[in-house]
C-alpha atoms as a PDB file:
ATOM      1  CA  UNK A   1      72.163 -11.839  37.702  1.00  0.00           C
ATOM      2  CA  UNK A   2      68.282 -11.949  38.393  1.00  0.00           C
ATOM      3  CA  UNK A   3      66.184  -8.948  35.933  1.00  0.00           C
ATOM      4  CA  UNK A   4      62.764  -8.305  36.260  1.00  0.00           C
ATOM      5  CA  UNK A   5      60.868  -9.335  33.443  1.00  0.00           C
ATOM      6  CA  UNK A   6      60.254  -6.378  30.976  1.00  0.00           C
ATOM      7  CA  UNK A   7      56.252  -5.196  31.239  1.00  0.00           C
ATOM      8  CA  UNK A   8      54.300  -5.644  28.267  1.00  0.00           C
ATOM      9  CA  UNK A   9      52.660  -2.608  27.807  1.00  0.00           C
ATOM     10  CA  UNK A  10      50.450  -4.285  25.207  1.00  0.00           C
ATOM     11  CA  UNK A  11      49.467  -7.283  22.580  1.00  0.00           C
ATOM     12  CA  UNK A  12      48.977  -7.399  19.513  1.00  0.00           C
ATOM     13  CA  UNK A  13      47.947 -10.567  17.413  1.00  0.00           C
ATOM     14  CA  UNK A  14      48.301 -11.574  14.057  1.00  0.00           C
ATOM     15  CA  UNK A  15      46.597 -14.748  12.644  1.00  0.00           C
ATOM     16  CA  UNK A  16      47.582 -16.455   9.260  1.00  0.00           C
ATOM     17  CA  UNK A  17      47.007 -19.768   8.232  1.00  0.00           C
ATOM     18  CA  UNK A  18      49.766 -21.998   9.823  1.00  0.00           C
ATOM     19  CA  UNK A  19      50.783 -19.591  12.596  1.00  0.00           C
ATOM     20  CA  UNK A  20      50.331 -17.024  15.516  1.00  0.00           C
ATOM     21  CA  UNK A  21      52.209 -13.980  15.705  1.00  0.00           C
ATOM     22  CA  UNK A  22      52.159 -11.922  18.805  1.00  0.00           C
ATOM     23  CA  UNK A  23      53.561  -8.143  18.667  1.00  0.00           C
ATOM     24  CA  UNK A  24      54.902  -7.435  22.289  1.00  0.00           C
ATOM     25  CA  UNK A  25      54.997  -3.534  23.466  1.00  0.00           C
ATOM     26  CA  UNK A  26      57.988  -4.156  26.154  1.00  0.00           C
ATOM     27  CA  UNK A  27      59.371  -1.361  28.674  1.00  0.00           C
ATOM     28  CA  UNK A  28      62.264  -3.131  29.993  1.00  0.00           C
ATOM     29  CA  UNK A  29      63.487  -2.286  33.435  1.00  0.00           C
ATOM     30  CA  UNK A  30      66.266   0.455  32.529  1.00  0.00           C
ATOM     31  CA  UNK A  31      62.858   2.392  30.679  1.00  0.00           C
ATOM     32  CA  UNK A  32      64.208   1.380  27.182  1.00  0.00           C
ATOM     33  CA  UNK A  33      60.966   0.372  25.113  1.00  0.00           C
ATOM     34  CA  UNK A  34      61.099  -2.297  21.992  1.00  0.00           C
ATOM     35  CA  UNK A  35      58.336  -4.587  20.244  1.00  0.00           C
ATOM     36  CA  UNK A  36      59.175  -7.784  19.922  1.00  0.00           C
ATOM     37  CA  UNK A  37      57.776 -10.582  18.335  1.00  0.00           C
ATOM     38  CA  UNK A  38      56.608 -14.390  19.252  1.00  0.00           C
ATOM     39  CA  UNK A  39      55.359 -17.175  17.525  1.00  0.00           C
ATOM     40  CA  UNK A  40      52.780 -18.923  19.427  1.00  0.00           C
ATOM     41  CA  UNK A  41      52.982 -22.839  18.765  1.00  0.00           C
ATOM     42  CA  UNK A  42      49.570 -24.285  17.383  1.00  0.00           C
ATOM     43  CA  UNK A  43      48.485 -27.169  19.762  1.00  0.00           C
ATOM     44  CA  UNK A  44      49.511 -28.975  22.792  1.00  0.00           C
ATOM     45  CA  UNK A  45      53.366 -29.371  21.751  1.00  0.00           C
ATOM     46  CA  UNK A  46      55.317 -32.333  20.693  1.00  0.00           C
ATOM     47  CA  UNK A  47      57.353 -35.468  22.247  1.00  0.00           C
ATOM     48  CA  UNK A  48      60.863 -36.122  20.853  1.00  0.00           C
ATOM     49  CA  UNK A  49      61.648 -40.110  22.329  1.00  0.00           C
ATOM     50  CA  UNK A  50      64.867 -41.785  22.825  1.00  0.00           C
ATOM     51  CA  UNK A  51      63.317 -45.442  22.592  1.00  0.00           C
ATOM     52  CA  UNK A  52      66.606 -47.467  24.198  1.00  0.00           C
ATOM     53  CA  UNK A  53      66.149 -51.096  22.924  1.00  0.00           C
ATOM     54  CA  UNK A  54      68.505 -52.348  25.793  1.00  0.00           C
ATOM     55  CA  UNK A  55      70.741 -50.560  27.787  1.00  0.00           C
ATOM     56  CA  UNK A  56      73.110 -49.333  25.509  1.00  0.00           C
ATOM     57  CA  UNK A  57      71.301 -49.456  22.128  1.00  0.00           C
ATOM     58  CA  UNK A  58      69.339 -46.526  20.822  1.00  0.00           C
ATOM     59  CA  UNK A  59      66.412 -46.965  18.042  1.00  0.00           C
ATOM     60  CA  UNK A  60      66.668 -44.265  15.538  1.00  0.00           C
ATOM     61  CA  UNK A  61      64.465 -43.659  12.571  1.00  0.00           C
ATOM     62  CA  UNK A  62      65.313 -42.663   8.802  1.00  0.00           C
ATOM     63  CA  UNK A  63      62.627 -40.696   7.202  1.00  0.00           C
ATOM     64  CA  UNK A  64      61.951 -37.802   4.427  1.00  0.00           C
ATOM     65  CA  UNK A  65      62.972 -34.347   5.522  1.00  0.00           C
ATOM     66  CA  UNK A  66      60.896 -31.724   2.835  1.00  0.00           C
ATOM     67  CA  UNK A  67      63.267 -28.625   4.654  1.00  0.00           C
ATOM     68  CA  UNK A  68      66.125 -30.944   3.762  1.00  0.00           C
ATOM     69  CA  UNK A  69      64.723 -32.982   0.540  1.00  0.00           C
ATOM     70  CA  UNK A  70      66.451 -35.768   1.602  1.00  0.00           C
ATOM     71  CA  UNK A  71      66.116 -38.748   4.071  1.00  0.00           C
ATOM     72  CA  UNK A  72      67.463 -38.070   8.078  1.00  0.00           C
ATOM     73  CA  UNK A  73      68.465 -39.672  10.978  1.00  0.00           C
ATOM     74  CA  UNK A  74      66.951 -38.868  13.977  1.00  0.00           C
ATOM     75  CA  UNK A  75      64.619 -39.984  16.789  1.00  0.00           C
ATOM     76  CA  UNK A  76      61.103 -40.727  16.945  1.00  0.00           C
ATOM     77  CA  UNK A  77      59.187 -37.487  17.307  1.00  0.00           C
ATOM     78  CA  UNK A  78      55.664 -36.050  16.806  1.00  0.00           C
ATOM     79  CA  UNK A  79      52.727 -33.894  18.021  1.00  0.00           C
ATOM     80  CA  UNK A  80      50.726 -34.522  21.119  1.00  0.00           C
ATOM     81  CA  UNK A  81      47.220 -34.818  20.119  1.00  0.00           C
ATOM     82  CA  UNK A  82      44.893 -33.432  21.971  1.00  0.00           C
ATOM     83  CA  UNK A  83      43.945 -34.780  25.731  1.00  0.00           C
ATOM     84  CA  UNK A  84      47.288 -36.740  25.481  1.00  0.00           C
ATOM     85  CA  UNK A  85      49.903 -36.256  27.925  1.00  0.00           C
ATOM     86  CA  UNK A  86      53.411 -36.502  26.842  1.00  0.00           C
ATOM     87  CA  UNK A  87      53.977 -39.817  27.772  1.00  0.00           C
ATOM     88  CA  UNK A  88      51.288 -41.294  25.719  1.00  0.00           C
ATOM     89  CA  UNK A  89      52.305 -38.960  22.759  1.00  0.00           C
ATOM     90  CA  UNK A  90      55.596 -40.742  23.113  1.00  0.00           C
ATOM     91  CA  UNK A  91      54.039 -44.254  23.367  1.00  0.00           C
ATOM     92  CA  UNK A  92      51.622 -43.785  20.452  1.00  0.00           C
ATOM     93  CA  UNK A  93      54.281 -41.979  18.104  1.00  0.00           C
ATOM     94  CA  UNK A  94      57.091 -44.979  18.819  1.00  0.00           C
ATOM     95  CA  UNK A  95      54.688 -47.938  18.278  1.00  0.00           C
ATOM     96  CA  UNK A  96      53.554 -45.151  14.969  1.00  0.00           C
ATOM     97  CA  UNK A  97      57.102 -44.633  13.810  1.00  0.00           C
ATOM     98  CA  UNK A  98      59.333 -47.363  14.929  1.00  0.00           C
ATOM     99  CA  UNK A  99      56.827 -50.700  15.237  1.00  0.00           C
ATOM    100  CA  UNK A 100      57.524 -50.603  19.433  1.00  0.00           C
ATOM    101  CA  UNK A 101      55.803 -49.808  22.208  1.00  0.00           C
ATOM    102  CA  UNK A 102      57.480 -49.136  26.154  1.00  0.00           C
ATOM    103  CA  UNK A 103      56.702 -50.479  29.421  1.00  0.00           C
ATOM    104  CA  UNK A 104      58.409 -47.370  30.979  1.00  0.00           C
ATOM    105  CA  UNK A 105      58.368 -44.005  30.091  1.00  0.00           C
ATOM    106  CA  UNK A 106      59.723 -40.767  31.845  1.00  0.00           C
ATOM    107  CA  UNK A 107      59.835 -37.740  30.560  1.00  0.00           C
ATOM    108  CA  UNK A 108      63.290 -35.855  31.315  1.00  0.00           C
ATOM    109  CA  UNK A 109      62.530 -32.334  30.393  1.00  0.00           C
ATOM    110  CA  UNK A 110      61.280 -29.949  27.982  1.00  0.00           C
ATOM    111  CA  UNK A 111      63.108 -28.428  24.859  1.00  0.00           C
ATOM    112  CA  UNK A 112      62.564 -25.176  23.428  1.00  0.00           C
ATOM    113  CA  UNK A 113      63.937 -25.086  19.646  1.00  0.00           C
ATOM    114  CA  UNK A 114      63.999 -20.647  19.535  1.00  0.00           C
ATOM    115  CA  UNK A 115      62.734 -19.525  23.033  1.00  0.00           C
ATOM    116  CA  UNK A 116      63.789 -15.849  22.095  1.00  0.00           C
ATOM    117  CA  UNK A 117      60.826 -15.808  19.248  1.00  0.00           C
ATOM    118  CA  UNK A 118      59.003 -19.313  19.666  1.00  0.00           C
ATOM    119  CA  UNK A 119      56.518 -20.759  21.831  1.00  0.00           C
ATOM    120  CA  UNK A 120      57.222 -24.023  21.176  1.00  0.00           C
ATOM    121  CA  UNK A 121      57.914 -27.231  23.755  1.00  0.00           C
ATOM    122  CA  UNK A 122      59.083 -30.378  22.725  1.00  0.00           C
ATOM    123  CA  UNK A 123      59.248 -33.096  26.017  1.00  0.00           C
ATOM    124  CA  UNK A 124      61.904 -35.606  25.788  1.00  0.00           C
ATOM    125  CA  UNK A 125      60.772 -38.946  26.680  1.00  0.00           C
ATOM    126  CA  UNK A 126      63.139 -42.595  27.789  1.00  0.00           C
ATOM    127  CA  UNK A 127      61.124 -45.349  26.257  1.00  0.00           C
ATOM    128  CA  UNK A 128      62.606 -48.268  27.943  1.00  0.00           C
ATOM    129  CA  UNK A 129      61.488 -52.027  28.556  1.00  0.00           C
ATOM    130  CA  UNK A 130      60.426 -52.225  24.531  1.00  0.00           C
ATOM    131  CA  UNK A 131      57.887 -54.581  23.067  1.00  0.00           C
ATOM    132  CA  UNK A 132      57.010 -55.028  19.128  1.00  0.00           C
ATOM    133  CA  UNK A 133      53.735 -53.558  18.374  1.00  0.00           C
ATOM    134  CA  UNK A 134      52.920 -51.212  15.708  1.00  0.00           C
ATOM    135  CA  UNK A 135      49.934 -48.710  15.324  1.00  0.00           C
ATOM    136  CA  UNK A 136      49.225 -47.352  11.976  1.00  0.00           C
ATOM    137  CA  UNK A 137      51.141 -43.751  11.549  1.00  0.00           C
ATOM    138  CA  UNK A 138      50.648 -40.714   8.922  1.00  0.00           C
ATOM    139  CA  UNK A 139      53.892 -41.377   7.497  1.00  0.00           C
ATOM    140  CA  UNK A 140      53.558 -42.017   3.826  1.00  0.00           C
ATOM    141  CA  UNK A 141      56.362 -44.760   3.987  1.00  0.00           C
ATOM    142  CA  UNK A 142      57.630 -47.772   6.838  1.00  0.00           C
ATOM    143  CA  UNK A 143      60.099 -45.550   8.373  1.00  0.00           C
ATOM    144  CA  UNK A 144      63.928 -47.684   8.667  1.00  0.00           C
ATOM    145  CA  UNK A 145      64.439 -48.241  12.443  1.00  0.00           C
ATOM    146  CA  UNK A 146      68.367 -47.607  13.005  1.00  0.00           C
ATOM    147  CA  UNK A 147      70.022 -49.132  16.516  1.00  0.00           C
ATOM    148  CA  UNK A 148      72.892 -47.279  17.141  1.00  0.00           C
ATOM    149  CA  UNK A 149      75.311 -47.667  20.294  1.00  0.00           C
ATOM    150  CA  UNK A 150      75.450 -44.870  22.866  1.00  0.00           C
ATOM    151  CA  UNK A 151      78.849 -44.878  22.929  1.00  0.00           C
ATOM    152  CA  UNK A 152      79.261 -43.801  19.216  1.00  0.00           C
ATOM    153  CA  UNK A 153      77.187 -40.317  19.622  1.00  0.00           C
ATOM    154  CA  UNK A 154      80.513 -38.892  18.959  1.00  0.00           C
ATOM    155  CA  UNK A 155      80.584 -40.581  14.989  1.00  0.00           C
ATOM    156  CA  UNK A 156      76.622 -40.115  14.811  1.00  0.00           C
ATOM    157  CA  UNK A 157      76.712 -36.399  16.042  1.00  0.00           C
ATOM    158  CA  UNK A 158      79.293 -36.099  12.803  1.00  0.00           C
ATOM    159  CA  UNK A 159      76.892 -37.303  10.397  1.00  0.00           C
ATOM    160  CA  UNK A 160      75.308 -35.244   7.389  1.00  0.00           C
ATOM    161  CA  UNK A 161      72.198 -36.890   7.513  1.00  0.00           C
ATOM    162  CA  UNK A 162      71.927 -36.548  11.149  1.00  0.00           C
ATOM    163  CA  UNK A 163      71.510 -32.634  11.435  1.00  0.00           C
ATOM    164  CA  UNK A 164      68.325 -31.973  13.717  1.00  0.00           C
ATOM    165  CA  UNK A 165      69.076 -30.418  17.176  1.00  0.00           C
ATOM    166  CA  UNK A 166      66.181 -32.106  19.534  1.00  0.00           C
ATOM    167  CA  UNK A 167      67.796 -35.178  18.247  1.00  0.00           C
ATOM    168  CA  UNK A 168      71.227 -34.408  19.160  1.00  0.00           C
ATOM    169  CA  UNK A 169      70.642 -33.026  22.256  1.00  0.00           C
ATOM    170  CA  UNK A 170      68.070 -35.414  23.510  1.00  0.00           C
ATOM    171  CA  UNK A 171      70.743 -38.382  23.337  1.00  0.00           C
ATOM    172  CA  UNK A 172      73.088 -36.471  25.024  1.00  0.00           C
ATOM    173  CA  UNK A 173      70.758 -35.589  27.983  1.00  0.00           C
ATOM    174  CA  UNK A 174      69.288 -39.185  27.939  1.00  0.00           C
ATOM    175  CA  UNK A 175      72.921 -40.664  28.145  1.00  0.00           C
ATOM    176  CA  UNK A 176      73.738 -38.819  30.793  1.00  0.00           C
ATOM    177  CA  UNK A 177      70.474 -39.089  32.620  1.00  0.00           C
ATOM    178  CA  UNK A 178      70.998 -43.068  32.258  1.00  0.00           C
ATOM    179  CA  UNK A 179      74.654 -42.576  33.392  1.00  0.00           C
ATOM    180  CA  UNK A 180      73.658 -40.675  36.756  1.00  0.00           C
ATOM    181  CA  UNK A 181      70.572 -42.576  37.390  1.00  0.00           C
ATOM    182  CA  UNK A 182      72.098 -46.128  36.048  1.00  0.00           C
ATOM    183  CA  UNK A 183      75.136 -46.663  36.688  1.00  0.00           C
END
């Protein structure tokens, strides 16, 4: 079913210091009026990568979670600075976080982590044909590069220190992006 988007009757903005709230005045099509709210992502976004060190080996990175004070799984993932495109976010944050750098990148789509209140767009990027080569990050510690087989998402996906959602969702959209465009 196709709505028209509600009309926003009006805006109003709220800046702190780490954020951007927007008040929405919405009339929705059947005349029912609500304010909502959104939080409008600081910067250009961020790149989540899924750097595959061969054709079924995955590179993950273990690193220190402060919303989790402990150490996670996940993939290599950061901000794209600004005047960087996603693709060379995703270069520069891989050779950053996991000492490699990719002949070929693509980026497969964008990820929203709360589209109903946030802003925020995180591009998934393949980094395939690796190389060594390591820039110097803002991590405060070498971050432990993982390899981990595609074909065990099911026992990773399982893990407790393996918990955040771009990560989990970006191998499973990579895997089957390599299996329909691979294979």
């Amino acid at each position: 079913m196709s709505r028209r988007l509600p009309t926003i009757h009006g805006i109003t903005e709220r800046a702190g210091r780490t954020d951007h709230v927007e008040e929405l005045d919405l009339e929705f099509s059947n005349g029912e009026r609500r304010r909502f709210q959104r939080l409008i992502s600081p910067g250009h976004g961020a790149v989540v990568v899924v750097p595959m060190l061969d054709a079924d080996t995955v590179l993950l990175v273990r690193e220190y979670a402060a919303g989790m004070h402990r150490y996670e799984l996940g993939l290599v993932k950061g901000r794209i600075d600004a005047g960087e495109t996603p693709v060379q976010a995703a270069d520069r944050e891989l050779q950053e976080e996991a000492g490699y750098g990719a002949r070929e990148l693509t980026v497969l789509r964008g990820l929203s982590l709360a589209p109903t209140y946030m802003s925020h767009l995180s591009w998934l990027v393949l980094a395939q044909d690796l190389y060594p080569q390591r820039l110097p990050g803002d991590e405060p510690e070498e971050l432990e590069v993982v390899p981990w087989k595609l074909d065990q998402l099911d026992q990773l996906m399982l893990r407790e220190d393996f918990s955040e959602g771009r990560s989990l969702a970006a191998l499973f959209i990579a895997r089957e992006w390599l299996r329909g465009n691979h294979g």
